[in-house]
N, C-alpha and C. Protein backbone atom coordinates (compact mmCIF):
# COMPACT_ATOMS: atom_id res chain seq x y z
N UNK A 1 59.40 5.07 5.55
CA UNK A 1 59.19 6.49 5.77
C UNK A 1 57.73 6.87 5.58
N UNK A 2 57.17 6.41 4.54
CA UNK A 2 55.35 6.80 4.43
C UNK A 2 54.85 5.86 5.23
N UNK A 3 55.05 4.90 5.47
CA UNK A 3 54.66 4.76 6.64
C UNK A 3 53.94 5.06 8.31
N UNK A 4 55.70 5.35 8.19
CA UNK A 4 55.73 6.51 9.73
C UNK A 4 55.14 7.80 9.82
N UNK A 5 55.23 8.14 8.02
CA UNK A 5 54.28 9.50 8.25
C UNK A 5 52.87 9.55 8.52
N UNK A 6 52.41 8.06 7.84
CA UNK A 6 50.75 8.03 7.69
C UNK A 6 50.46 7.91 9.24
N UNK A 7 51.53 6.66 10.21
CA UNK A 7 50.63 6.96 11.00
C UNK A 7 50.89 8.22 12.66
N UNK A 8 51.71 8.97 11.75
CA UNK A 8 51.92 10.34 12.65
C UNK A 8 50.37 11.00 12.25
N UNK A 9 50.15 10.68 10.95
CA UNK A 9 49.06 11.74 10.59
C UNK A 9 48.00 11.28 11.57
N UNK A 10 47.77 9.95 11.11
CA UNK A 10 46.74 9.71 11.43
C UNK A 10 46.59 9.47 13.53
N UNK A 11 48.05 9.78 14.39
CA UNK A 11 47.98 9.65 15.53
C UNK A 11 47.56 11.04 15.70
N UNK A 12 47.72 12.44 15.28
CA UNK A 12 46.95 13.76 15.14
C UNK A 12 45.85 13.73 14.79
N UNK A 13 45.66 13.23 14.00
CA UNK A 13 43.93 12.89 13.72
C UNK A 13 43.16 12.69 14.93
N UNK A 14 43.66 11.27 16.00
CA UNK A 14 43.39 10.79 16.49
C UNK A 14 43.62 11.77 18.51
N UNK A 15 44.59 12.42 18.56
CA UNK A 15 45.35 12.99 19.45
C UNK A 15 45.42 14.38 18.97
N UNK A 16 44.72 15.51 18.67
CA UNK A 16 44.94 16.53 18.40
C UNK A 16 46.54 17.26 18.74
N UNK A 17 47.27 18.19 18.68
CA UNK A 17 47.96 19.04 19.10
C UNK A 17 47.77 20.61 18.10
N UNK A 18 47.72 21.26 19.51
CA UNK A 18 47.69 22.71 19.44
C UNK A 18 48.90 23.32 18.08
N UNK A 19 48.17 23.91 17.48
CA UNK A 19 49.22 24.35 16.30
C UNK A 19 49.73 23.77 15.41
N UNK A 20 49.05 22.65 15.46
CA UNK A 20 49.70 20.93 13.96
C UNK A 20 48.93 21.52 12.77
N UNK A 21 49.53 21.92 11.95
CA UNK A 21 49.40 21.79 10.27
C UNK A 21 48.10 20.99 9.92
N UNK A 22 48.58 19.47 10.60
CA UNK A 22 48.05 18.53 9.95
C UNK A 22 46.55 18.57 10.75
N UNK A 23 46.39 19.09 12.39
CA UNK A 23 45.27 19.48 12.65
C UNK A 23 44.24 20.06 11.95
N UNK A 24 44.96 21.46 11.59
CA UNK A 24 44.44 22.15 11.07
C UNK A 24 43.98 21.91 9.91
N UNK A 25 44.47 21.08 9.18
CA UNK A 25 43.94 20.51 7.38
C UNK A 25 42.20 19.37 8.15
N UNK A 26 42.37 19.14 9.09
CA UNK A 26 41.45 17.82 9.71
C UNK A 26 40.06 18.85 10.24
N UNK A 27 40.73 19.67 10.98
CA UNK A 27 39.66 20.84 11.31
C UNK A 27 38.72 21.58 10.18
N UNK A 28 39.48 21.71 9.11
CA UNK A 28 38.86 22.46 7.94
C UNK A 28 38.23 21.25 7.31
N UNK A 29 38.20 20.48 7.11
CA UNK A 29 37.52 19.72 6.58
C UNK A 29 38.10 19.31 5.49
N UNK A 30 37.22 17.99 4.79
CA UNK A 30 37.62 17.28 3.61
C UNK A 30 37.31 18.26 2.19
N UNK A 31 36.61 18.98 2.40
CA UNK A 31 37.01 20.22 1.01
C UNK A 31 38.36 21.11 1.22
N UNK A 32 38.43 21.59 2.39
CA UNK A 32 39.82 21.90 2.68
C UNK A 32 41.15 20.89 2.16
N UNK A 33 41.19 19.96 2.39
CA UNK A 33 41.68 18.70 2.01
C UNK A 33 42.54 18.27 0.71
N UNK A 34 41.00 18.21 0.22
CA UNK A 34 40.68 18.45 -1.55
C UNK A 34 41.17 19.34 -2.30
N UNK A 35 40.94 20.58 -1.94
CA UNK A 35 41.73 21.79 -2.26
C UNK A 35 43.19 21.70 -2.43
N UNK A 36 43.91 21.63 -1.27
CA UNK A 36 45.29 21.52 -1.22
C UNK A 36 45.77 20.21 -2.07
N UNK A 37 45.49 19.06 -1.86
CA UNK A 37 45.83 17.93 -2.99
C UNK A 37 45.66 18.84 -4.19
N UNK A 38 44.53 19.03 -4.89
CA UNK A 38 44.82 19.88 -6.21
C UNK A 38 45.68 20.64 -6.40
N UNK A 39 46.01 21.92 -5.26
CA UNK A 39 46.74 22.43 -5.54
C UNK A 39 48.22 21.95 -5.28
N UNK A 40 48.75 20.97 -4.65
CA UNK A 40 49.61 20.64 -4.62
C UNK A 40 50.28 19.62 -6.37
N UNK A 41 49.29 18.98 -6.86
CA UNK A 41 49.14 18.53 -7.77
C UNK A 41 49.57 19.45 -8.74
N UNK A 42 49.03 20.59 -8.70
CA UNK A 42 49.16 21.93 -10.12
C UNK A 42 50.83 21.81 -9.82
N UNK A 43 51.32 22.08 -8.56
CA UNK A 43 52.29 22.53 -8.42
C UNK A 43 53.55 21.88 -8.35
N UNK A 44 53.36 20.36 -8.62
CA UNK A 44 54.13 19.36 -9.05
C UNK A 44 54.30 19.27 -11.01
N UNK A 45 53.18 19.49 -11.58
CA UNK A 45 53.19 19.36 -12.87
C UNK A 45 54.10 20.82 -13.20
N UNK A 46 53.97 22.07 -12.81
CA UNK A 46 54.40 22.96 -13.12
C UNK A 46 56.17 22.85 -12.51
N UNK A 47 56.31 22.89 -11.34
CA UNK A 47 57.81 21.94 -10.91
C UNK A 47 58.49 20.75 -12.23
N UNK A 48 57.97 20.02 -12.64
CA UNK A 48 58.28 18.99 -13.40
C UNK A 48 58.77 19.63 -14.52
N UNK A 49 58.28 20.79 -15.58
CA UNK A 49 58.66 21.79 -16.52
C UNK A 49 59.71 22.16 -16.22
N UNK A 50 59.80 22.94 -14.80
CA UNK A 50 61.08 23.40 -14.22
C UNK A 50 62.53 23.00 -13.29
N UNK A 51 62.07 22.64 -12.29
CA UNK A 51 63.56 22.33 -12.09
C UNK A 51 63.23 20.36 -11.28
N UNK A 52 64.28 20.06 -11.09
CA UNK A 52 64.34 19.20 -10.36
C UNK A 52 64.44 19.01 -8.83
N UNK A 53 64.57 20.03 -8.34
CA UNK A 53 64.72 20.04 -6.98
C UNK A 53 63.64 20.94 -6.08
N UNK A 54 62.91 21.39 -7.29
CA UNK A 54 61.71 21.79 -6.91
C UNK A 54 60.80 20.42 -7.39
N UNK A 55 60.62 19.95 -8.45
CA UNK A 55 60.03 18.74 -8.10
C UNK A 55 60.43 17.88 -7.23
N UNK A 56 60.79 17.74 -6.76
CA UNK A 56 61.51 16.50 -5.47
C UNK A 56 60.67 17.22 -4.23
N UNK A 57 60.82 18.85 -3.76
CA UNK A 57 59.86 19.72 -3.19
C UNK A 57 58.43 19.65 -2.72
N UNK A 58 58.24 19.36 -4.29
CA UNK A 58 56.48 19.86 -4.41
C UNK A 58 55.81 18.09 -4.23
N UNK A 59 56.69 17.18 -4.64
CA UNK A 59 55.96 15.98 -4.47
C UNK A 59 56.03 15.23 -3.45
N UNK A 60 56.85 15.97 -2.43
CA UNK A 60 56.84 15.61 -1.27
C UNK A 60 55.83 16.63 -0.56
N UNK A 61 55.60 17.47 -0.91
CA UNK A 61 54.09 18.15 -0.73
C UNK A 61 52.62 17.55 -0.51
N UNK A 62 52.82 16.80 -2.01
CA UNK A 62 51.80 16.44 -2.54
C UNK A 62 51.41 14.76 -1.66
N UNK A 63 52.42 14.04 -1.07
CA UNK A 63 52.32 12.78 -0.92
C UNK A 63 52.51 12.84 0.09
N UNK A 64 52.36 14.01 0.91
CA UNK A 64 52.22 14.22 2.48
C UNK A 64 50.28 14.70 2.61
N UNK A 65 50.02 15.21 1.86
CA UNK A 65 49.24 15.69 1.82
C UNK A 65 47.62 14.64 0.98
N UNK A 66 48.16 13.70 0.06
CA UNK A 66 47.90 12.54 0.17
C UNK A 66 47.06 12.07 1.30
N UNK A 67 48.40 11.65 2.06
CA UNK A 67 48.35 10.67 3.25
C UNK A 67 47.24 11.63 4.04
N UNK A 68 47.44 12.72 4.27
CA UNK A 68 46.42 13.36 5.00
C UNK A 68 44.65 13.09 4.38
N UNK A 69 44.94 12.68 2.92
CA UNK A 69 43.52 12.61 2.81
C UNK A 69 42.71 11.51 3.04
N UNK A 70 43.99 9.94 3.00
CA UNK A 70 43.73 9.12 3.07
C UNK A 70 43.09 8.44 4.64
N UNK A 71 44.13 9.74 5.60
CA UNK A 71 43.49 9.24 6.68
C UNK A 71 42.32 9.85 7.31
N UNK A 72 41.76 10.93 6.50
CA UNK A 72 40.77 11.44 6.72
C UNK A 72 39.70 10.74 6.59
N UNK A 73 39.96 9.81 5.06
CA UNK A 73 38.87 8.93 4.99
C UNK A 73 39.06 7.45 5.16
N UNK A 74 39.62 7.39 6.45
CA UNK A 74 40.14 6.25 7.20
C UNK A 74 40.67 5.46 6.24
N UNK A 75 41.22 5.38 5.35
CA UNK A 75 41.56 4.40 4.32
C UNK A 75 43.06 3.97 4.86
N UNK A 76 43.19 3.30 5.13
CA UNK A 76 44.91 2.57 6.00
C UNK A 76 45.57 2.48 4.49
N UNK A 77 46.88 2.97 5.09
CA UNK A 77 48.07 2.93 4.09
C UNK A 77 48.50 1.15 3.08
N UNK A 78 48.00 0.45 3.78
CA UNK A 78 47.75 -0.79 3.89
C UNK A 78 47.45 -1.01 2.57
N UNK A 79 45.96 -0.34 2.28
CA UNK A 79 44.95 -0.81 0.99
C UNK A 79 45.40 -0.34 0.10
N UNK A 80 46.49 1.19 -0.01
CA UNK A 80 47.23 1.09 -1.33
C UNK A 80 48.36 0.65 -1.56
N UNK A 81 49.18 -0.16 -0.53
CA UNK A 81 50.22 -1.12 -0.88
C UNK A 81 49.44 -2.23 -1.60
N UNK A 82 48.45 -3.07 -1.20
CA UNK A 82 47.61 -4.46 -1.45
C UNK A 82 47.09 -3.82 -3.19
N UNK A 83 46.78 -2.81 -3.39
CA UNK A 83 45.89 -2.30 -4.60
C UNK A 83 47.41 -2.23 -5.98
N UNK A 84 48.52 -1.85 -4.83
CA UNK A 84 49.74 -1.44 -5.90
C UNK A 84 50.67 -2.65 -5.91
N UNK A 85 50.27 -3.61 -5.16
CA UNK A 85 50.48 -4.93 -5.39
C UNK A 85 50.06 -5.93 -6.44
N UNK A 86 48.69 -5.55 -6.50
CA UNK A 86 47.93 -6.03 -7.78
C UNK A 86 48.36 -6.03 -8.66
N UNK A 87 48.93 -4.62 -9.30
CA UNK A 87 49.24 -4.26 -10.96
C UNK A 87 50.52 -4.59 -10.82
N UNK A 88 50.97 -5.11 -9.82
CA UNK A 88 52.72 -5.29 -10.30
C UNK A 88 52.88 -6.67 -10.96
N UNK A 89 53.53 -6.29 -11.95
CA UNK A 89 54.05 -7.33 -12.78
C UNK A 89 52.83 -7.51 -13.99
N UNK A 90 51.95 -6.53 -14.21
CA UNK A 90 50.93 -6.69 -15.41
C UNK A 90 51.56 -5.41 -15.86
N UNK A 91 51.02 -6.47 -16.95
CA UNK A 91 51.68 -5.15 -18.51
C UNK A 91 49.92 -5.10 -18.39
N UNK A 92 50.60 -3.68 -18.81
CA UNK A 92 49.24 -2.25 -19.02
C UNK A 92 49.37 -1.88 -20.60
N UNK A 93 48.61 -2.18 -21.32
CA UNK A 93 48.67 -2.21 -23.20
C UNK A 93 47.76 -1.06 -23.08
N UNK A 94 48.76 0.02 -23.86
CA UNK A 94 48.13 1.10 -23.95
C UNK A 94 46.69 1.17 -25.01
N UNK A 95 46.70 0.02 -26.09
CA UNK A 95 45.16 0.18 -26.79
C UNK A 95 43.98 0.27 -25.74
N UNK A 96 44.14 -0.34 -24.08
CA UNK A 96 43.19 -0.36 -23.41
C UNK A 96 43.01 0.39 -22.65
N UNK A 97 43.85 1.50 -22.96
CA UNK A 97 43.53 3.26 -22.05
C UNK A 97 42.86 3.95 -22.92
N UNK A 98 42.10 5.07 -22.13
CA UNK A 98 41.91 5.84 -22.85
C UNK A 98 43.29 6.87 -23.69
N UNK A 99 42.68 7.44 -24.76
CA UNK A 99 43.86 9.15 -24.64
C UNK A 99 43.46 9.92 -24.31
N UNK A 100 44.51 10.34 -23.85
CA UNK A 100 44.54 11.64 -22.91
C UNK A 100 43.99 12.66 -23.46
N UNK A 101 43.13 12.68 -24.29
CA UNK A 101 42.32 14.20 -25.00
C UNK A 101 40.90 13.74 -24.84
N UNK A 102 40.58 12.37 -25.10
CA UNK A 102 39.49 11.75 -24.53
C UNK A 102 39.00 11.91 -22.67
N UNK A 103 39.68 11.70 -21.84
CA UNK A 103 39.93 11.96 -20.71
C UNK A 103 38.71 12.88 -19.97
């Protein structure tokens, strides 16, 4: 399914159509972009407090909107399967994170 979405996005990217959403995020530019990821972001953490079916909502918001940034900056869906391939199967020891007040 993310997949097929990345490369719908990125065939609009590539193929404009009159009245596409996703045009229109490409037209405004990568601060335009930026913007909406954040705010889609606020609006997943605040969803998460509240209900569940608004988070299910908002993070499908957010990971549509993602993909839009990714193909803005040509980055193929590709390099974060290969990147989220890496960490699989490593244990992550929390002494070697920061905390989250440090941050």
């Amino acid at each position: 399914m993310l997949e097929s979405l990345y490369n719908e996005i990125v065939e609009r990217k590539e193929q404009p159509k009159e009245g596409s959403y996703t045009n229109y995020l490409f037209d405004k530019g990568l601060d335009k972009i930026l913007k909406k990821v954040g705010e889609e972001t606020t609006e997943v953490i605040i969803a998460a407090k509240n209900d569940q079916k608004e988070l299910v909502y908002e993070t499908a918001d957010l990971v549509y909107h993602m993909l839009v940034l990714l193909a803005e900056k040509n980055i193929p869906l590709s390099d974060i399967e290969k990147e989220l391939g890496k960490r699989q199967g490593k244990l992550s020891l929390t002494r070697d994170r920061k905390e989250i007040d440090e941050l």
